[in-house]
C-alpha atoms as a PDB file:
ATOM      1  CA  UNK A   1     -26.481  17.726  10.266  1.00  0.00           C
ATOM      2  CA  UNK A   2     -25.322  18.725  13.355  1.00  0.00           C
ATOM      3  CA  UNK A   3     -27.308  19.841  16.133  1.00  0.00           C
ATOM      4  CA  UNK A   4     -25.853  23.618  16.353  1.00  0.00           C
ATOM      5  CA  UNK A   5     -28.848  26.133  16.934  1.00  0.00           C
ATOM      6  CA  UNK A   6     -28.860  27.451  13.262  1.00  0.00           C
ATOM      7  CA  UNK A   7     -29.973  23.791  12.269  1.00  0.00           C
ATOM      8  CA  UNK A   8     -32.546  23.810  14.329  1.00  0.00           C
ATOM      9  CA  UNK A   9     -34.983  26.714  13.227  1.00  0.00           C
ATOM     10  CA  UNK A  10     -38.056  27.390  11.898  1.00  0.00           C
ATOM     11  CA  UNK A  11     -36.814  28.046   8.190  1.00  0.00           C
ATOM     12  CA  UNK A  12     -34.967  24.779   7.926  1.00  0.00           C
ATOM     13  CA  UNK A  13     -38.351  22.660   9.569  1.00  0.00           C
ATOM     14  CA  UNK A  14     -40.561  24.679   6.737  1.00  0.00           C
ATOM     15  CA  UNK A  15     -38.728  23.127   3.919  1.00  0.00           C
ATOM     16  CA  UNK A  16     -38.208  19.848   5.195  1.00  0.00           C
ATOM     17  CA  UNK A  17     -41.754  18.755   3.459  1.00  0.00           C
ATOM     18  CA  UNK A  18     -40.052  19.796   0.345  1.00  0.00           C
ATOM     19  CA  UNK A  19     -37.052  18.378   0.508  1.00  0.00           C
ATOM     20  CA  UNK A  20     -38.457  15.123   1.717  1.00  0.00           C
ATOM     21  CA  UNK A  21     -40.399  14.863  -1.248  1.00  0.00           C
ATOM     22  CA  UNK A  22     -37.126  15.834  -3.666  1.00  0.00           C
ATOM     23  CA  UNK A  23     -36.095  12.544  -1.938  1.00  0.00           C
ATOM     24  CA  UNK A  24     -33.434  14.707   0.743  1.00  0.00           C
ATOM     25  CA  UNK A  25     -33.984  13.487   3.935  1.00  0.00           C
ATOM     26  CA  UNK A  26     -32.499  15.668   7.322  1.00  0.00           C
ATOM     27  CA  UNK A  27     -31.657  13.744   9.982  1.00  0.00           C
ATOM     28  CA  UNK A  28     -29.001  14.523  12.739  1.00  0.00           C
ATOM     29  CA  UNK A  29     -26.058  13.585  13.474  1.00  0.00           C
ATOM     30  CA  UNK A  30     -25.175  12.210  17.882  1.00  0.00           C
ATOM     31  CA  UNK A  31     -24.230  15.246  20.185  1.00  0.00           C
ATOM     32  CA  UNK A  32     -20.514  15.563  20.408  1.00  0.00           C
ATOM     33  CA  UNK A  33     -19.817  13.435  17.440  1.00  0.00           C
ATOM     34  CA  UNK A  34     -17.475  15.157  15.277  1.00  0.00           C
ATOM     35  CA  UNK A  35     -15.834  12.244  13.276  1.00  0.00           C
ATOM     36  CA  UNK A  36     -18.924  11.903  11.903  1.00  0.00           C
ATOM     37  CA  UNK A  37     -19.434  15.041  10.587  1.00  0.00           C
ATOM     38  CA  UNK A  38     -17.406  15.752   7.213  1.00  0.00           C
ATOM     39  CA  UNK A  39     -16.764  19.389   7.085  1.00  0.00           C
ATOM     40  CA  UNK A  40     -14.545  18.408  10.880  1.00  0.00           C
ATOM     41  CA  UNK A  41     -12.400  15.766   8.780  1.00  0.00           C
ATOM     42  CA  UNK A  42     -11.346  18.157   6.502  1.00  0.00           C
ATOM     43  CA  UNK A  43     -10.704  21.319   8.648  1.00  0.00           C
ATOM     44  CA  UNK A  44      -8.506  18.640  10.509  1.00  0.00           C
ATOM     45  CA  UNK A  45      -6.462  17.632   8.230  1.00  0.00           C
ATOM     46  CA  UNK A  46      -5.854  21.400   6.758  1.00  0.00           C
ATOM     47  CA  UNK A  47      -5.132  22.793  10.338  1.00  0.00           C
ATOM     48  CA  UNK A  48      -2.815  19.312  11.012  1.00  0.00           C
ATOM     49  CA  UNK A  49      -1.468  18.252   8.038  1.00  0.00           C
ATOM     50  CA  UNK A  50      -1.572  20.364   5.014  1.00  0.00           C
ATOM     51  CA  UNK A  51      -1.394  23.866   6.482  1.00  0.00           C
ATOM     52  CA  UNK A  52       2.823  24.796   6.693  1.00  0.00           C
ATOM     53  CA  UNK A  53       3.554  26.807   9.865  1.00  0.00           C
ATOM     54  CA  UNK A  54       4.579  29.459   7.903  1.00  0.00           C
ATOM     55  CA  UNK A  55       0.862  29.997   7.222  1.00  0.00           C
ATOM     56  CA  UNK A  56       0.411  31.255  10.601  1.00  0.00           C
ATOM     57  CA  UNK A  57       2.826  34.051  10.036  1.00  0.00           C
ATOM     58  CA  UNK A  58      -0.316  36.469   9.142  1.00  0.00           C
ATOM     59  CA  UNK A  59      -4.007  36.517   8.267  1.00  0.00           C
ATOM     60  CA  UNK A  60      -2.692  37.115   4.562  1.00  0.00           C
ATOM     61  CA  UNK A  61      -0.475  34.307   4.574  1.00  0.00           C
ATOM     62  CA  UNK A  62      -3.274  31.935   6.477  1.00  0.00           C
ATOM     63  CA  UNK A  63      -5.929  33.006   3.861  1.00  0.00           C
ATOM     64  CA  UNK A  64      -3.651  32.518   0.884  1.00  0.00           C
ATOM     65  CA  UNK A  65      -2.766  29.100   1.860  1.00  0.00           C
ATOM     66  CA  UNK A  66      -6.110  28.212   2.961  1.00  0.00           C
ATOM     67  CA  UNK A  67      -7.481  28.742  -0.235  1.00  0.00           C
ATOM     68  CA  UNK A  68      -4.762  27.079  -2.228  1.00  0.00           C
ATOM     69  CA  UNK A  69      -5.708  23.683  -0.298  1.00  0.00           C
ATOM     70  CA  UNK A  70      -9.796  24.171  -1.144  1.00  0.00           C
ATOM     71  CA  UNK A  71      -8.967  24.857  -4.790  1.00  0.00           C
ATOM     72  CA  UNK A  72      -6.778  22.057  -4.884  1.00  0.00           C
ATOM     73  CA  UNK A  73      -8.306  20.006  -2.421  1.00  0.00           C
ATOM     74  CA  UNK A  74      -9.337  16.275  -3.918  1.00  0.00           C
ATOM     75  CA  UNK A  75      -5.731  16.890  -6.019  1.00  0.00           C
ATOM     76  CA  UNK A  76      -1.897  15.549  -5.137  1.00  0.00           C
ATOM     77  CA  UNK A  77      -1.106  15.451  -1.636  1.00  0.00           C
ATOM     78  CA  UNK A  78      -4.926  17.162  -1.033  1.00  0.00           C
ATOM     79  CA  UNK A  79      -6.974  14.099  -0.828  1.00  0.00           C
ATOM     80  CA  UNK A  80      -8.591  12.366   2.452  1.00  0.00           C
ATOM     81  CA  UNK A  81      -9.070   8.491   1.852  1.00  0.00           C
ATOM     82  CA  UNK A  82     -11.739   7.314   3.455  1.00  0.00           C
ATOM     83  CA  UNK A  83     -10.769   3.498   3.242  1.00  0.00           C
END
């Protein structure tokens, strides 16, 4: 995880026993390291390569094209190769 200040609460540390024991381990990723952190790979690559500029025309148009990449995403020209 990162180390924003909803990851680091009470509720979260409570489980972690439980988890643990399902075998899920939490450990954190480096401050300021956001190639490392998944979720930032793929909002780049829909804000820089996937998202037309017509998408920016309204918050309609942004949403609607938004969501047609995350439906479609791991599909066509919606992949990320991590080789």
């Amino acid at each position: 995880m990162d180390n924003s200040s909803v990851h680091q609460n009470n509720l979260l540390w409570d489980k972690e026993e439980e988890w643990s024991k399902k075998g899920l381990d939490i450990f954190f990723l480096p401050t300021y390291s956001p190639q490392l952190n998944i979720i930032e790979i793929l909002w780049r690559f829909i804000k820089y390569k996937w998202l037309p500029i017509d998408a920016y025309e309204s918050l309609s148009h942004l949403e609607e094209a938004v969501e047609n990449i995350l439906i479609n995403f791991g599909q066509g020209e919606y992949t990320i190769n991590f080789a």
